[in-house]
C-alpha atoms as a PDB file:
ATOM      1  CA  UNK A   1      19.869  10.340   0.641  1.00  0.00           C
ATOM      2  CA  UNK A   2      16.661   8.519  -0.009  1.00  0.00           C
ATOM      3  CA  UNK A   3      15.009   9.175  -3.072  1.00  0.00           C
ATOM      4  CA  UNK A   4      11.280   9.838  -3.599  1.00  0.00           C
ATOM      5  CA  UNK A   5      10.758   6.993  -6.146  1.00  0.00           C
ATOM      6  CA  UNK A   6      11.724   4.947  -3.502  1.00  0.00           C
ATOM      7  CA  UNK A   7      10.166   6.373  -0.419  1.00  0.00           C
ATOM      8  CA  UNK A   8       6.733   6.354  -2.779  1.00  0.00           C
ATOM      9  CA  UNK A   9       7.506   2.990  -4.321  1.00  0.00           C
ATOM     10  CA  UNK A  10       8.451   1.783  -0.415  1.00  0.00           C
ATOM     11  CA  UNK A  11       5.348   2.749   0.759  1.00  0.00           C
ATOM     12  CA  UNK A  12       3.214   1.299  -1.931  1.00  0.00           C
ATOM     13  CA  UNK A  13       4.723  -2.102  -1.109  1.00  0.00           C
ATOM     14  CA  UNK A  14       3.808  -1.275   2.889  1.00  0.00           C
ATOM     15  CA  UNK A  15       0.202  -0.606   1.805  1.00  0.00           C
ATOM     16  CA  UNK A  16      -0.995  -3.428  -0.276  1.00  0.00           C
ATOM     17  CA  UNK A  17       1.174  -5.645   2.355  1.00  0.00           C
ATOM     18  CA  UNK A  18      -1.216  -4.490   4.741  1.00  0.00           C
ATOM     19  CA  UNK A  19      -4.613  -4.232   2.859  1.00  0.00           C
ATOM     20  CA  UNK A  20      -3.931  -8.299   2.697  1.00  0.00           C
ATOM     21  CA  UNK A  21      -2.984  -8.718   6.195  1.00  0.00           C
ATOM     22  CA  UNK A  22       0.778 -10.035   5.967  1.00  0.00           C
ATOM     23  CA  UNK A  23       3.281  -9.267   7.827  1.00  0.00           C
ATOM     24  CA  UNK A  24       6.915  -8.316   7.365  1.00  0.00           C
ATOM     25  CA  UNK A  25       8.406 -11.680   7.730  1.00  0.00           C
ATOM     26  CA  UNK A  26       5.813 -13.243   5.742  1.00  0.00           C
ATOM     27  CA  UNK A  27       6.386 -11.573   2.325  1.00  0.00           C
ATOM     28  CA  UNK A  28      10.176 -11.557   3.378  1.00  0.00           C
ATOM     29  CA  UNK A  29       9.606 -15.176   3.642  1.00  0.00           C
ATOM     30  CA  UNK A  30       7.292 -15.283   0.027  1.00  0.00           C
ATOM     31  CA  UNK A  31      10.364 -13.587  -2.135  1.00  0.00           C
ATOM     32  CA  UNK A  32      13.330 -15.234  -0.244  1.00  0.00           C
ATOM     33  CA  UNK A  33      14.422 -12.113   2.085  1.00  0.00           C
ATOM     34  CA  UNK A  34      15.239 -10.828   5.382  1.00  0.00           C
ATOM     35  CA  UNK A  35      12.267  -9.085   6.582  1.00  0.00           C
ATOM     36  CA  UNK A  36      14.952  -6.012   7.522  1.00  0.00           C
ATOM     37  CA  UNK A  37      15.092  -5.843   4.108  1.00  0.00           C
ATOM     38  CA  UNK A  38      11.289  -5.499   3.365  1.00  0.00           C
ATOM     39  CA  UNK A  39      11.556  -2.697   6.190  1.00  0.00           C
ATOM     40  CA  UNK A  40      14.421  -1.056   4.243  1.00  0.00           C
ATOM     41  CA  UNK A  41      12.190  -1.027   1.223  1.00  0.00           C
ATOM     42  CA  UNK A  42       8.958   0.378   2.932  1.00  0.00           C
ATOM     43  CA  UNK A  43      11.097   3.151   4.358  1.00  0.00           C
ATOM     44  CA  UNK A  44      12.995   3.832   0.883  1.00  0.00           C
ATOM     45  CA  UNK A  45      16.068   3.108   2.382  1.00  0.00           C
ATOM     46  CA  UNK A  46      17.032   0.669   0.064  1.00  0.00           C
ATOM     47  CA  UNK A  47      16.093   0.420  -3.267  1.00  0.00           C
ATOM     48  CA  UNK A  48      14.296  -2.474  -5.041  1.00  0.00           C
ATOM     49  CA  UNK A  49      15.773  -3.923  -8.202  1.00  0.00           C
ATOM     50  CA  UNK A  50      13.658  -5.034 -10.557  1.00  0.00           C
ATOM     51  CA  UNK A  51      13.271  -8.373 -10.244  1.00  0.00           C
ATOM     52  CA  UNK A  52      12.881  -8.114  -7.010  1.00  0.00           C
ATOM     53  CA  UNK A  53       9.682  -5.687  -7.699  1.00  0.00           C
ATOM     54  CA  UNK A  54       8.536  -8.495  -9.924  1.00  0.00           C
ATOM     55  CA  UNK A  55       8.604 -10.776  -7.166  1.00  0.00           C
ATOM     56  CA  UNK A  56       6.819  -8.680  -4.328  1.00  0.00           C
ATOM     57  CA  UNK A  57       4.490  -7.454  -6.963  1.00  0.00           C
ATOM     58  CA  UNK A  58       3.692 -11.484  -7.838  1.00  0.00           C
ATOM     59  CA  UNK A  59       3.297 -12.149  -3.953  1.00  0.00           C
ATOM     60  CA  UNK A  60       0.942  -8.836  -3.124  1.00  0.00           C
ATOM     61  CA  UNK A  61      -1.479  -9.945  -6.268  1.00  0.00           C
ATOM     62  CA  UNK A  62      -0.602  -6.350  -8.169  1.00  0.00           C
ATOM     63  CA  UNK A  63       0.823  -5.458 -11.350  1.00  0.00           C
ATOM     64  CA  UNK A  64       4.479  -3.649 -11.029  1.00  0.00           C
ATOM     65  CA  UNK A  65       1.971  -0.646 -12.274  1.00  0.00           C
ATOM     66  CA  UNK A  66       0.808  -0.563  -8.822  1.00  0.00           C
ATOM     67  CA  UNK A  67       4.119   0.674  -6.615  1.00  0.00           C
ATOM     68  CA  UNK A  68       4.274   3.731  -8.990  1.00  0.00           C
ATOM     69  CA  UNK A  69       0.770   4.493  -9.008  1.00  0.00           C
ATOM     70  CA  UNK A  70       0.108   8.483  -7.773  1.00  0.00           C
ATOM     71  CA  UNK A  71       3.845   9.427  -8.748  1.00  0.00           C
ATOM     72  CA  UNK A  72       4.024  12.601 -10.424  1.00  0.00           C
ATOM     73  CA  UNK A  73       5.726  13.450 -13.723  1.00  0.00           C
ATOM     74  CA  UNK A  74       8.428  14.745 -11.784  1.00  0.00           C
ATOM     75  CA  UNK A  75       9.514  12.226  -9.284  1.00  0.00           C
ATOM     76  CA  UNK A  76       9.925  15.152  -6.604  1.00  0.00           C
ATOM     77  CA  UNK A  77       6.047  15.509  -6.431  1.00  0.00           C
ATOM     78  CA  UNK A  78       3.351  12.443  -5.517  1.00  0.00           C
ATOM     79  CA  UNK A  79      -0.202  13.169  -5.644  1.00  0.00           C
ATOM     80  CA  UNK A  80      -0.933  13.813  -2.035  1.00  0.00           C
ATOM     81  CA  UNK A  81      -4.499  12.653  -2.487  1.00  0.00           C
ATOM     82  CA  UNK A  82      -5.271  10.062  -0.303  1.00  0.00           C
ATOM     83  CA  UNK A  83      -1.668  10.048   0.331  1.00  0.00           C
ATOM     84  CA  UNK A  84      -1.516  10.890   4.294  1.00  0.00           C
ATOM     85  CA  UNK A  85      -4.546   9.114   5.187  1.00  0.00           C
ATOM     86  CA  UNK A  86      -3.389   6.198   3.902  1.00  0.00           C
ATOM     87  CA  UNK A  87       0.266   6.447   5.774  1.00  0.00           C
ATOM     88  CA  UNK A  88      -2.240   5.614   8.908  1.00  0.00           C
ATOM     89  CA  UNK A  89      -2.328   1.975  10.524  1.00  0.00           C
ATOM     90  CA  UNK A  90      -5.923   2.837  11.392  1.00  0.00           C
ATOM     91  CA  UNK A  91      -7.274   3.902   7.929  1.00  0.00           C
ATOM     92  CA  UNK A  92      -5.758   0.787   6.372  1.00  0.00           C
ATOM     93  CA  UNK A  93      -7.494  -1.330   8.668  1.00  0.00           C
ATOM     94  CA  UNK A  94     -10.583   0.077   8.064  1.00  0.00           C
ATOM     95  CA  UNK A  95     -10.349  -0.348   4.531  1.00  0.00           C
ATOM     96  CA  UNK A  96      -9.036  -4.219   4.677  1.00  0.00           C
ATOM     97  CA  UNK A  97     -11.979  -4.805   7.063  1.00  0.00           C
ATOM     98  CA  UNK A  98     -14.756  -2.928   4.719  1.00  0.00           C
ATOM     99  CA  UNK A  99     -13.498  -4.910   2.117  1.00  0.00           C
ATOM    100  CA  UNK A 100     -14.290  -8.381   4.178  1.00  0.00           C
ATOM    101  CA  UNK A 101     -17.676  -7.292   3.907  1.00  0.00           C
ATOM    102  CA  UNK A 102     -20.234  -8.995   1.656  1.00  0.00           C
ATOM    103  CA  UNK A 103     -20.442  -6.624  -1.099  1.00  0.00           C
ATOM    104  CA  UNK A 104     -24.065  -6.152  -0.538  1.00  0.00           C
ATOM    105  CA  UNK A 105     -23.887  -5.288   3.107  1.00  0.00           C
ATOM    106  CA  UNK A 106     -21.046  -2.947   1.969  1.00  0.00           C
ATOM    107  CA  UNK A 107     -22.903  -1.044  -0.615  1.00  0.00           C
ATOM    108  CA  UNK A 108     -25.576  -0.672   2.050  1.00  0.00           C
ATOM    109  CA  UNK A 109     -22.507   0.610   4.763  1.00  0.00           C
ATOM    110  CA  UNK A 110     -21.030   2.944   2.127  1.00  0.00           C
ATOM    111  CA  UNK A 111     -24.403   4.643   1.642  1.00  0.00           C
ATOM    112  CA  UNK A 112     -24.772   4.756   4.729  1.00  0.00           C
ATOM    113  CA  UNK A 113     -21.268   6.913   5.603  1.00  0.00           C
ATOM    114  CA  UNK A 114     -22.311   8.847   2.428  1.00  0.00           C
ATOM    115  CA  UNK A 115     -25.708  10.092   3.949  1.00  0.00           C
ATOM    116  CA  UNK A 116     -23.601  10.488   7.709  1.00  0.00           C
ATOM    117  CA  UNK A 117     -21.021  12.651   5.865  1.00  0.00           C
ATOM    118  CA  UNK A 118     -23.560  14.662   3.880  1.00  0.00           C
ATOM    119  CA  UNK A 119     -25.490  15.424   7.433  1.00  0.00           C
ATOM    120  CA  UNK A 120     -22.215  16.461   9.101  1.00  0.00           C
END
């Protein structure tokens, strides 16, 4: 039975993999794995020891902080926030590509979407 520290943690590591753009077999390749493995982790199939944290954490530029961010005091409950839309391909996209944007173009973008979603 999977456990919800490691579905959460799993797809943490699935997130920031994608905010940067690598694939699978790419950070597979980074920490010395199969890339079934990295898709064991992302699903919380498997669970990641500790080291090996240290080492995906190290290749996706985060602190080990990061994979347990939004985890509840009990581990049964995550903070949904954000949760679900973030679980979408299309969402992370978006954000990866808003964050190519020269911040001043983006500030300018961001208002933008603020005024759009205050007139809708």
């Amino acid at each position: 039975m999977k456990h919800p520290v490691d579905i959460h943690v799993g797809k943490r590591i699935r997130h920031r993999r994608w905010m940067l753009g690598m694939t699978q077999q790419q950070l597979a390749d980074a920490v010395g794995i199969k890339f079934q493995q990295i898709q064991k982790y992302e699903t919380g199939m498997n669970r990641v020891s500790a080291s090996r944290l240290w080492d995906i954490a190290t290749t996706l530029d985060v602190t080990i902080g990061f994979f347990f961010q939004g985890l509840g005091e009990d581990a049964r409950e995550t903070n949904a926030e954000g949760a679900d839309l973030l679980a979408e391909k299309e969402a992370l996209e978006l954000l990866r590509t808003y964050y190519a944007i020269p911040e001043a173009q983006r500030r300018r973008l961001f208002e933008l979407a603020r005024v759009l979603s205050s007139a809708a």
